[in-house]
N, C-alpha and C. Protein backbone atom coordinates (compact mmCIF):
# COMPACT_ATOMS: atom_id res chain seq x y z
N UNK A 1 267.76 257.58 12.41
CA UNK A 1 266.90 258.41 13.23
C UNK A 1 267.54 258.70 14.59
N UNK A 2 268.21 257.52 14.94
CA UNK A 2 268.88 257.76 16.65
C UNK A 2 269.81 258.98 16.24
N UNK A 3 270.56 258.62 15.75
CA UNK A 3 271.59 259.61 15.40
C UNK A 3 271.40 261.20 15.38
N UNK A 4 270.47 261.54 14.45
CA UNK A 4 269.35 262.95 14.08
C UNK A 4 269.24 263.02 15.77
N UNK A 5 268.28 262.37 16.40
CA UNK A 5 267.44 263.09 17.77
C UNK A 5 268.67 262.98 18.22
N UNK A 6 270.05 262.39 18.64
CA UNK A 6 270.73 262.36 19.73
C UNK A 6 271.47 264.02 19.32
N UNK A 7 271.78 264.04 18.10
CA UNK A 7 272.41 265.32 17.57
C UNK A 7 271.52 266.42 18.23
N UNK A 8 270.59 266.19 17.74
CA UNK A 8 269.64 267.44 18.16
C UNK A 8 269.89 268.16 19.75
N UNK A 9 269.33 266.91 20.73
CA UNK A 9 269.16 266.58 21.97
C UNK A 9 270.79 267.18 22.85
N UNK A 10 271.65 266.59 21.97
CA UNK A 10 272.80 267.28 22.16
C UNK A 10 273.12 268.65 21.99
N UNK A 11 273.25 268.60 20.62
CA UNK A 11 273.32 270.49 20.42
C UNK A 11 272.51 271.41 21.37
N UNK A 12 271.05 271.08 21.76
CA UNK A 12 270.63 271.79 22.10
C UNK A 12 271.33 271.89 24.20
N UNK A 13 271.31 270.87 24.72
CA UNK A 13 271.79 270.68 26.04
C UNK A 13 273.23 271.21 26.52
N UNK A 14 273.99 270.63 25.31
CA UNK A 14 275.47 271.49 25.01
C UNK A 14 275.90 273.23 24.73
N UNK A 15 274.55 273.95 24.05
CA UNK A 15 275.15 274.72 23.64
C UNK A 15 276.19 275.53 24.33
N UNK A 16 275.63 275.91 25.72
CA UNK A 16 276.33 276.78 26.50
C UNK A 16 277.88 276.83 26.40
N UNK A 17 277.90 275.07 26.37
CA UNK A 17 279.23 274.62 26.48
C UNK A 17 279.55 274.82 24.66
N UNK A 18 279.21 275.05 24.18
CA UNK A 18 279.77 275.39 22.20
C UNK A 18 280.11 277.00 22.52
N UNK A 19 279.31 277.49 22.84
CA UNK A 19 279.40 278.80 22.90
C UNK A 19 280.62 279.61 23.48
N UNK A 20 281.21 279.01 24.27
CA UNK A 20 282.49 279.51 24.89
C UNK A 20 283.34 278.74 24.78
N UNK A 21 284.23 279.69 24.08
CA UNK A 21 285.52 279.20 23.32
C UNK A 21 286.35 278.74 24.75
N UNK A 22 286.34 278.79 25.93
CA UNK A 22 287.21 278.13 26.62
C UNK A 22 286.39 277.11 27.38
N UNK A 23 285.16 276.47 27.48
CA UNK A 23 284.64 275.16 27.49
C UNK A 23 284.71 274.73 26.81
N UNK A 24 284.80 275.15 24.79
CA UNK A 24 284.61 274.27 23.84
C UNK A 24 285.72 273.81 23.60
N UNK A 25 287.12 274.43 23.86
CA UNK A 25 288.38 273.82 24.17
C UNK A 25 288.61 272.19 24.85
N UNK A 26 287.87 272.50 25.75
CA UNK A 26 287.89 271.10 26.38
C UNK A 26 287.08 270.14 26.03
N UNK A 27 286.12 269.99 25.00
CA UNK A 27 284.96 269.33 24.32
C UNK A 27 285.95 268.25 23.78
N UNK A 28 285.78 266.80 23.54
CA UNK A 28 286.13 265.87 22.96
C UNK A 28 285.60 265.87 21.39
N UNK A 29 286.39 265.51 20.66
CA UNK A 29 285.93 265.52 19.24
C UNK A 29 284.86 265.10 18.58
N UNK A 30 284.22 263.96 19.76
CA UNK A 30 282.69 263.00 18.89
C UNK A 30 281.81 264.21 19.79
N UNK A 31 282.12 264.58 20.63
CA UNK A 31 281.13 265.95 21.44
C UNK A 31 280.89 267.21 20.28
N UNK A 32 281.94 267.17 20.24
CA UNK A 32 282.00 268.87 18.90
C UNK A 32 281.46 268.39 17.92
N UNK A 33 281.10 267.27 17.25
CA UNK A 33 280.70 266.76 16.37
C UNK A 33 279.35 266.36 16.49
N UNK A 34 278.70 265.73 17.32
CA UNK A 34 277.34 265.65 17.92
C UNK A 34 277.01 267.26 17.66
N UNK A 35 277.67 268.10 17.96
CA UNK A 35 276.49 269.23 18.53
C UNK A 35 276.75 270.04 16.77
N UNK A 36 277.84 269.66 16.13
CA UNK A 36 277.79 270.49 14.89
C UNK A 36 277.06 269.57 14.15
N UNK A 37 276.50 268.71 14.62
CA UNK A 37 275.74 267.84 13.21
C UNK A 37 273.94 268.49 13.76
N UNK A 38 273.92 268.58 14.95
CA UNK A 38 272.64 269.31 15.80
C UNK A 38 272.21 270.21 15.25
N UNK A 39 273.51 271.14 15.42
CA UNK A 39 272.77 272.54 14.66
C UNK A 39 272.63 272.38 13.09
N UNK A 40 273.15 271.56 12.58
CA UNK A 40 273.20 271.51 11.34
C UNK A 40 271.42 271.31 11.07
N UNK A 41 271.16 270.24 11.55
CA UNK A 41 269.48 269.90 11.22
C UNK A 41 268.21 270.92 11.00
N UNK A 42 268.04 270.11 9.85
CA UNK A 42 266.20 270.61 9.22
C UNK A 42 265.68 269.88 10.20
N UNK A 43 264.28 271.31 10.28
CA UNK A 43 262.98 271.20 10.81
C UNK A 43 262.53 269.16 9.96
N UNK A 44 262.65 269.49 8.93
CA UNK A 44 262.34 267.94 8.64
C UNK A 44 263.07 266.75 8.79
N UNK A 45 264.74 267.17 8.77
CA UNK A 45 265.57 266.14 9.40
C UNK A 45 264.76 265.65 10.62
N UNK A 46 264.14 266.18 11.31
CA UNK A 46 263.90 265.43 12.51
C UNK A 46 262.46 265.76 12.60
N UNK A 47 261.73 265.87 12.09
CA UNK A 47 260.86 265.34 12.17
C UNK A 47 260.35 263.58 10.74
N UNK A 48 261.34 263.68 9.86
CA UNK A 48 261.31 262.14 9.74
C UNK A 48 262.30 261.08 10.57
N UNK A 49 263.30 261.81 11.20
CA UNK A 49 263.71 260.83 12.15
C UNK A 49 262.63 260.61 13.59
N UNK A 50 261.67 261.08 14.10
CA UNK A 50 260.74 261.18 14.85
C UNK A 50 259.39 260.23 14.30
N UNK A 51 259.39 260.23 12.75
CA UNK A 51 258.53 259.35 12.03
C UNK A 51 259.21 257.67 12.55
N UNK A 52 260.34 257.83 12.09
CA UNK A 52 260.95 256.61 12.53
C UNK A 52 260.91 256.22 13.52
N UNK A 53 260.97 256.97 14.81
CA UNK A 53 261.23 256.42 16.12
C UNK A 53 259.59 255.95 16.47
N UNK A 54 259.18 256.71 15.84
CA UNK A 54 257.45 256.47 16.43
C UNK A 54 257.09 254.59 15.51
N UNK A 55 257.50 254.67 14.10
CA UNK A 55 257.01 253.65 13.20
C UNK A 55 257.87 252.10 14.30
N UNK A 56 259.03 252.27 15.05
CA UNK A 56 259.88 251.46 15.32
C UNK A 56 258.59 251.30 16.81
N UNK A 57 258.25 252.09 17.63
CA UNK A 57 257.54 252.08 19.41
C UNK A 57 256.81 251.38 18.07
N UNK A 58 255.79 251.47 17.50
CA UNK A 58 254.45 250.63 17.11
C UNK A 58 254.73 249.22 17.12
N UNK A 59 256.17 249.16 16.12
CA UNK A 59 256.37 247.66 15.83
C UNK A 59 256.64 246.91 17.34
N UNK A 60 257.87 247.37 18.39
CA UNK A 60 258.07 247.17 19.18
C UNK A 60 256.50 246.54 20.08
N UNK A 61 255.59 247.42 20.38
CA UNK A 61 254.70 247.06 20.88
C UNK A 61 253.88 246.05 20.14
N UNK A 62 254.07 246.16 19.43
CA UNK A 62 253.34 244.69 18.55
C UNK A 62 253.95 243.27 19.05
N UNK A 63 255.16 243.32 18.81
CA UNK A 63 256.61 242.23 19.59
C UNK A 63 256.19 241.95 20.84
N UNK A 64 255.84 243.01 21.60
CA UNK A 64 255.87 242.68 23.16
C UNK A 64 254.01 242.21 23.37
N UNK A 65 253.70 241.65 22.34
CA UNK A 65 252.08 241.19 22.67
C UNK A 65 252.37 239.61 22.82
N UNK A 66 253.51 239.41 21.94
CA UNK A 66 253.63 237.98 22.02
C UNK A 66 254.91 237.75 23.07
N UNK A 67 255.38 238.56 23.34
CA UNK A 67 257.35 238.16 24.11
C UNK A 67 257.17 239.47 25.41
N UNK A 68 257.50 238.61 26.95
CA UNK A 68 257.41 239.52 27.93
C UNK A 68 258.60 240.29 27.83
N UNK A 69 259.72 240.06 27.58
CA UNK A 69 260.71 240.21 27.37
C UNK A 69 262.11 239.94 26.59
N UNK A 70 262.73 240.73 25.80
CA UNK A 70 263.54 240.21 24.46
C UNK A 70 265.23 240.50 25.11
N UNK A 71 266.35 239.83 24.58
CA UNK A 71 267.70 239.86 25.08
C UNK A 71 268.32 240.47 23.89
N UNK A 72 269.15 241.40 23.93
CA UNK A 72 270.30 241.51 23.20
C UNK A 72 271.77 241.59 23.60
N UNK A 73 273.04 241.69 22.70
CA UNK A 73 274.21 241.62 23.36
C UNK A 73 274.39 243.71 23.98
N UNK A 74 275.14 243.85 24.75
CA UNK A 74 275.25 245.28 24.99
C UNK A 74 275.93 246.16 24.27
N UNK A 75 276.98 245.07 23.29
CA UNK A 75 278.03 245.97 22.54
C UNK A 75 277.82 244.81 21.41
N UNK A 76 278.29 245.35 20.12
CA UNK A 76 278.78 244.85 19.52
C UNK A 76 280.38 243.98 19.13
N UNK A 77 280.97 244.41 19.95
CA UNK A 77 282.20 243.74 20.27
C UNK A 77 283.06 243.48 21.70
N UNK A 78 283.67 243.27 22.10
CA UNK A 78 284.35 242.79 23.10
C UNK A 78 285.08 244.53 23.71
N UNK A 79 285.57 244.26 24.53
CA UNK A 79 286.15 245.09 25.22
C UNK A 79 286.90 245.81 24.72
N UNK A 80 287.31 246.82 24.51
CA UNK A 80 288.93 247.49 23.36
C UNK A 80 289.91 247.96 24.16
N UNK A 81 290.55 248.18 24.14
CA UNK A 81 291.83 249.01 24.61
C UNK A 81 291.47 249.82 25.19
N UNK A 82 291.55 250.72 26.19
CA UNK A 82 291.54 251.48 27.24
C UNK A 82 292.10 252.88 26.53
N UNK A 83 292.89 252.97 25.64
CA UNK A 83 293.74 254.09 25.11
C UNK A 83 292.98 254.64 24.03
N UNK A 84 292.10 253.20 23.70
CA UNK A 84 290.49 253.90 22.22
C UNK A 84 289.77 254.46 22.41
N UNK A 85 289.61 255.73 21.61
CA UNK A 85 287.86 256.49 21.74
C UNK A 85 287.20 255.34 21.69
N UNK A 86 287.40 254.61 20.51
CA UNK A 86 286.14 253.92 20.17
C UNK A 86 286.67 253.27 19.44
N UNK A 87 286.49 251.79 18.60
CA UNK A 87 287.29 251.10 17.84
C UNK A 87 285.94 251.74 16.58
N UNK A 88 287.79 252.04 15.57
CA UNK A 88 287.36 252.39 14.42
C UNK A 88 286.91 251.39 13.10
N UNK A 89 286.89 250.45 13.57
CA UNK A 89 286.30 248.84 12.15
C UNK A 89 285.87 247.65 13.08
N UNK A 90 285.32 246.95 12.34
CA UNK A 90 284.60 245.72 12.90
C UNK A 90 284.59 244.58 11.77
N UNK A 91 285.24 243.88 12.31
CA UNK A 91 285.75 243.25 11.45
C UNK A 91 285.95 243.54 10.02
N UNK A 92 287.27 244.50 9.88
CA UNK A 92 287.69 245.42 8.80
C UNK A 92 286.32 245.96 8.07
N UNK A 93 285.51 246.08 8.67
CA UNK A 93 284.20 247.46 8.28
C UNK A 93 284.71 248.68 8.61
N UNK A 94 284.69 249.76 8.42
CA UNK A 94 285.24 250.85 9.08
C UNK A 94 284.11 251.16 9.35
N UNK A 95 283.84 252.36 10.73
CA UNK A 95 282.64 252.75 11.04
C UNK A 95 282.72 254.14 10.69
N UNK A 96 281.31 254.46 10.29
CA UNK A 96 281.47 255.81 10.22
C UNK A 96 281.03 257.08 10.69
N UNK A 97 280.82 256.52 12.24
CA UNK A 97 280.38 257.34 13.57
C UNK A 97 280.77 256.39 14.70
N UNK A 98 281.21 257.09 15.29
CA UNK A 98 281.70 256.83 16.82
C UNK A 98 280.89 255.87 17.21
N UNK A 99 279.21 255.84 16.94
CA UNK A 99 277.93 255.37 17.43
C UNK A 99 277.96 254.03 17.22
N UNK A 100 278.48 254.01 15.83
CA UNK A 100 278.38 252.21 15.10
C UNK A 100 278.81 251.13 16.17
N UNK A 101 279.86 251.44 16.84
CA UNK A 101 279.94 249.77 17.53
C UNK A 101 279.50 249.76 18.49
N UNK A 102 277.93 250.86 19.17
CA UNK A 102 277.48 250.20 19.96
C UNK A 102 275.57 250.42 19.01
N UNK A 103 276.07 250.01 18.45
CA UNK A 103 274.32 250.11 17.86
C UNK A 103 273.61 249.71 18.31
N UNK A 104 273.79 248.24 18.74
CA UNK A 104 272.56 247.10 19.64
C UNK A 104 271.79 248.05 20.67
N UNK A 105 272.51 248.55 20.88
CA UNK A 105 271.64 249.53 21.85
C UNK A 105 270.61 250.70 21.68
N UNK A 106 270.89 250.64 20.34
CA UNK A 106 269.95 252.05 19.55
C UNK A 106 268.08 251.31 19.45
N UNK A 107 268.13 250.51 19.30
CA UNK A 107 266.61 249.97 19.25
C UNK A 107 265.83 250.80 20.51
N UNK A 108 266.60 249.75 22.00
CA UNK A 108 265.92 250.34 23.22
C UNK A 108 265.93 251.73 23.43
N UNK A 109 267.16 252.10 23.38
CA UNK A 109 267.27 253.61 23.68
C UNK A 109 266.34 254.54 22.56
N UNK A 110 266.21 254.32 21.20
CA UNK A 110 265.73 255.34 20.48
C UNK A 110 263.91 255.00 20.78
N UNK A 111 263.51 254.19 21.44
CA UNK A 111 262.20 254.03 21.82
C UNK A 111 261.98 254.35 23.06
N UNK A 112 262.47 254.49 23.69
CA UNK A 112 262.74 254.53 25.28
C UNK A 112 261.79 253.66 25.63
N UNK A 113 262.56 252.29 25.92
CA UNK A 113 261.82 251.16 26.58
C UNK A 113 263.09 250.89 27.51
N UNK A 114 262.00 250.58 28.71
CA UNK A 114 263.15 250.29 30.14
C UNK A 114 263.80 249.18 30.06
N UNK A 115 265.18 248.96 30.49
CA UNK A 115 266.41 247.87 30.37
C UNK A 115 267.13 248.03 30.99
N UNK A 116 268.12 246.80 31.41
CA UNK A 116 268.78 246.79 32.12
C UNK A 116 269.68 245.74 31.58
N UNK A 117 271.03 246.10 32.28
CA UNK A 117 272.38 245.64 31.60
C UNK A 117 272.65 244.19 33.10
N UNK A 118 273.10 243.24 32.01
CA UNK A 118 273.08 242.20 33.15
C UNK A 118 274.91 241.54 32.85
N UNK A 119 275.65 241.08 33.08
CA UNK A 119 276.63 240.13 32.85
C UNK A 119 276.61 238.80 32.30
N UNK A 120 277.20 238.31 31.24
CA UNK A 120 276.93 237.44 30.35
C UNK A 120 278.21 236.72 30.19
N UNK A 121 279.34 236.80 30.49
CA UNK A 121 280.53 235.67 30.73
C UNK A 121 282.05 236.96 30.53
N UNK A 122 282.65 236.32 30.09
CA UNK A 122 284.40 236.81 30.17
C UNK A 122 284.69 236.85 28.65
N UNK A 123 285.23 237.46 27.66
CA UNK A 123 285.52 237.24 26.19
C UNK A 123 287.16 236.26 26.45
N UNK A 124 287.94 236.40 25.05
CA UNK A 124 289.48 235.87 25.05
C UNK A 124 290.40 236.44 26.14
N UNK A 125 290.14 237.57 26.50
CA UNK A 125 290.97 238.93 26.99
C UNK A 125 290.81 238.46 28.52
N UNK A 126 289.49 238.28 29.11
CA UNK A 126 289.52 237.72 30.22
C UNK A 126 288.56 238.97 31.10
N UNK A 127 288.49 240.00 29.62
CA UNK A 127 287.21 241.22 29.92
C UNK A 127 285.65 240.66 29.88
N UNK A 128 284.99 241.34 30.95
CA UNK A 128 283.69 240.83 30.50
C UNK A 128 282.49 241.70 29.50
N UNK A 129 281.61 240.92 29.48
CA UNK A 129 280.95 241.43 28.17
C UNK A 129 279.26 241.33 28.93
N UNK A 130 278.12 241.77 28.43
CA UNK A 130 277.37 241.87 28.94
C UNK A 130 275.94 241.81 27.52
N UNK A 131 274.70 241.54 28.74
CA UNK A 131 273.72 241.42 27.52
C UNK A 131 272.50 242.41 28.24
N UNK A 132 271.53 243.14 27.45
CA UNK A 132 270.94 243.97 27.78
C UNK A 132 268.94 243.19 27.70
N UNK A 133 268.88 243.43 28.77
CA UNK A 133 267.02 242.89 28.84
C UNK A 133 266.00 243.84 28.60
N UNK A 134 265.06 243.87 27.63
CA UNK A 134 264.86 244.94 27.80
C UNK A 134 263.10 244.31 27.13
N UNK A 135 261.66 245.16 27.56
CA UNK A 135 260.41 244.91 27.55
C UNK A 135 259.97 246.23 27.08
N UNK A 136 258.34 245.81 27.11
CA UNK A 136 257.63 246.82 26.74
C UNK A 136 257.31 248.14 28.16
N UNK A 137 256.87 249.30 27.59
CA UNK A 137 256.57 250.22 28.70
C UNK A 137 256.35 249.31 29.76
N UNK A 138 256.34 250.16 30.94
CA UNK A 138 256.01 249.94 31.85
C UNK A 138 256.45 248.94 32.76
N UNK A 139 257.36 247.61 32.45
CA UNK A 139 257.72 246.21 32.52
C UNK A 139 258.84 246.65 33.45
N UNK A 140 259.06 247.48 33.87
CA UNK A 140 260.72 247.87 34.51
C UNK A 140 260.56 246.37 35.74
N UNK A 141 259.82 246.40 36.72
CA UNK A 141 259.46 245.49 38.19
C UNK A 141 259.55 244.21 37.17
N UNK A 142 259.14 243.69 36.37
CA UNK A 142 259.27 242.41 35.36
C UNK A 142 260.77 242.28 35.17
N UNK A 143 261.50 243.25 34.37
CA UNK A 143 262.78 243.19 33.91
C UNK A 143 263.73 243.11 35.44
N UNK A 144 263.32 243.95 36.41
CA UNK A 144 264.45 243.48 37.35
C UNK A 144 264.21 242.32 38.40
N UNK A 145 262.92 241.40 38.14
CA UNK A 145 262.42 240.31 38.46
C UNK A 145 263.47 239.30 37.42
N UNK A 146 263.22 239.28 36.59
CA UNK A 146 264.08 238.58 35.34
C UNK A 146 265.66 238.16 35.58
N UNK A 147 266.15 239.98 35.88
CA UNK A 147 267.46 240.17 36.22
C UNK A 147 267.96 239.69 37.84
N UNK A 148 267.13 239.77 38.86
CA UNK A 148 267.21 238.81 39.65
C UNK A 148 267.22 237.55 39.88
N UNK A 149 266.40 236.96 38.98
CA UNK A 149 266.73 235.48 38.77
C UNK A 149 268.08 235.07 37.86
N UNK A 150 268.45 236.13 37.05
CA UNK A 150 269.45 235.52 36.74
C UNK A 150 270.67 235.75 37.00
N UNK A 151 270.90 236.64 38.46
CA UNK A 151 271.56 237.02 39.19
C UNK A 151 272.05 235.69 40.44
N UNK A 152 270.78 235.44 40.75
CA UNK A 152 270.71 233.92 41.54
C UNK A 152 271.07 233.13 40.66
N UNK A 153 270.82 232.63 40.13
CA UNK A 153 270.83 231.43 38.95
C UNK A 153 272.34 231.21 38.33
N UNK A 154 273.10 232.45 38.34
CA UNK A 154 274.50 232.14 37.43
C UNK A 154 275.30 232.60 39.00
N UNK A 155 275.01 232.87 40.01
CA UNK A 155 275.68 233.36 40.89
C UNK A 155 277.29 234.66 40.43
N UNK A 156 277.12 235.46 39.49
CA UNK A 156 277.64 236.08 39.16
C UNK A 156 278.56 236.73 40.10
N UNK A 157 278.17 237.54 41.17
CA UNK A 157 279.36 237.78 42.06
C UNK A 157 280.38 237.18 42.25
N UNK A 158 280.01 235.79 42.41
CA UNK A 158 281.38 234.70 42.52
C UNK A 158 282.10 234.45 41.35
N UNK A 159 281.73 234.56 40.69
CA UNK A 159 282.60 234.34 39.34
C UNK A 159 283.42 235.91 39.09
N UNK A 160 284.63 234.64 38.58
CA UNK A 160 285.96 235.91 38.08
C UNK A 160 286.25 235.46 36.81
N UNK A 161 286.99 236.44 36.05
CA UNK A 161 287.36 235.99 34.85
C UNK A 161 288.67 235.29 34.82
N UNK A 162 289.00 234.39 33.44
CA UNK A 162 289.99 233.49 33.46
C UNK A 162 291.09 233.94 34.20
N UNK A 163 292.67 233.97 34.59
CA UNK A 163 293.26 233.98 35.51
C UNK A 163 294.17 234.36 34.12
N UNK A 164 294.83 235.19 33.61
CA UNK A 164 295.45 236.18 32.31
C UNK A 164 296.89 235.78 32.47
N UNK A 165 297.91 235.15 31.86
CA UNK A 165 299.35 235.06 31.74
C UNK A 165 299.94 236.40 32.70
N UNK A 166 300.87 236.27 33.54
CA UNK A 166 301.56 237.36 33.96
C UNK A 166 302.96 238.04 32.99
């Protein structure tokens, strides 16, 4: 369903930029691809991906009767290379959208529930990695109450990552 509305949401915000052959020149390949999968969509492509997003806010709000607030990681993997669109496998999975290795993030975002990205330690590399907080409507003053305490609490500014072979 994320996928469908982001296509959509895209194609439609992009077009200007599809439309002229010397902006669409400069379009990145998962861009030209977002907006050709956009226009591609049925009236019902998205409106059962819209079924979904709505069936997912119900459950969500059900979750947040019992939990003020839930944690996830921000990525699915560690940091990549600087020279990658995007890493293409996960642990020899191949992906088969650009989107896949950050999925964790598709829950909050395809519901639009407010979150915030906090710091969570250093991986092998000596890159850091991060975890995302995220509540029901309205909770934003909760979540950056949360994220303040655990701003104090791990004293994060002061911390650096491991010290990397020269």
């Amino acid at each position: 369903a994320w996928i469908t509305l982001r296509a959509m949401l895209n194609a439609g915000a992009k077009r200007a930029l599809w439309e002229d052959p010397a902006k669409r020149a400069l379009l990145k390949p998962e861009t030209e691809w977002e907006i050709e999968q956009g226009l591609g969509l049925t009236a019902q492509a998205v409106y059962e991906a819209s079924e979904v997003r709505s069936r997912w806010h119900a459950r969500a709000a059900r979750l947040f009767e019992s939990y003020d607030a839930l944690i996830l990681p921000s990525a699915q993997v560690w940091p990549f290379p600087a020279d990658w669109r995007w890493p293409e496998a996960i642990a020899g999975r191949r992906m088969d959208t650009y989107h896949r290795w950050m999925e964790v993030v598709v829950p909050v975002s395809l519901i639009g529930l407010p979150a915030l990205a906090a710091p969570a330690g250093f991986g092998p590399t000596g890159l850091p990695m991060g975890f995302q907080i995220f509540g029901p409507q309205g909770s934003d003053a909760k979540l950056l109450s949360i994220g303040a305490a655990w701003h104090q609490a791990t004293d994060w500014p002061g911390r650096r990552p491991p010290v990397l072979p020269s």
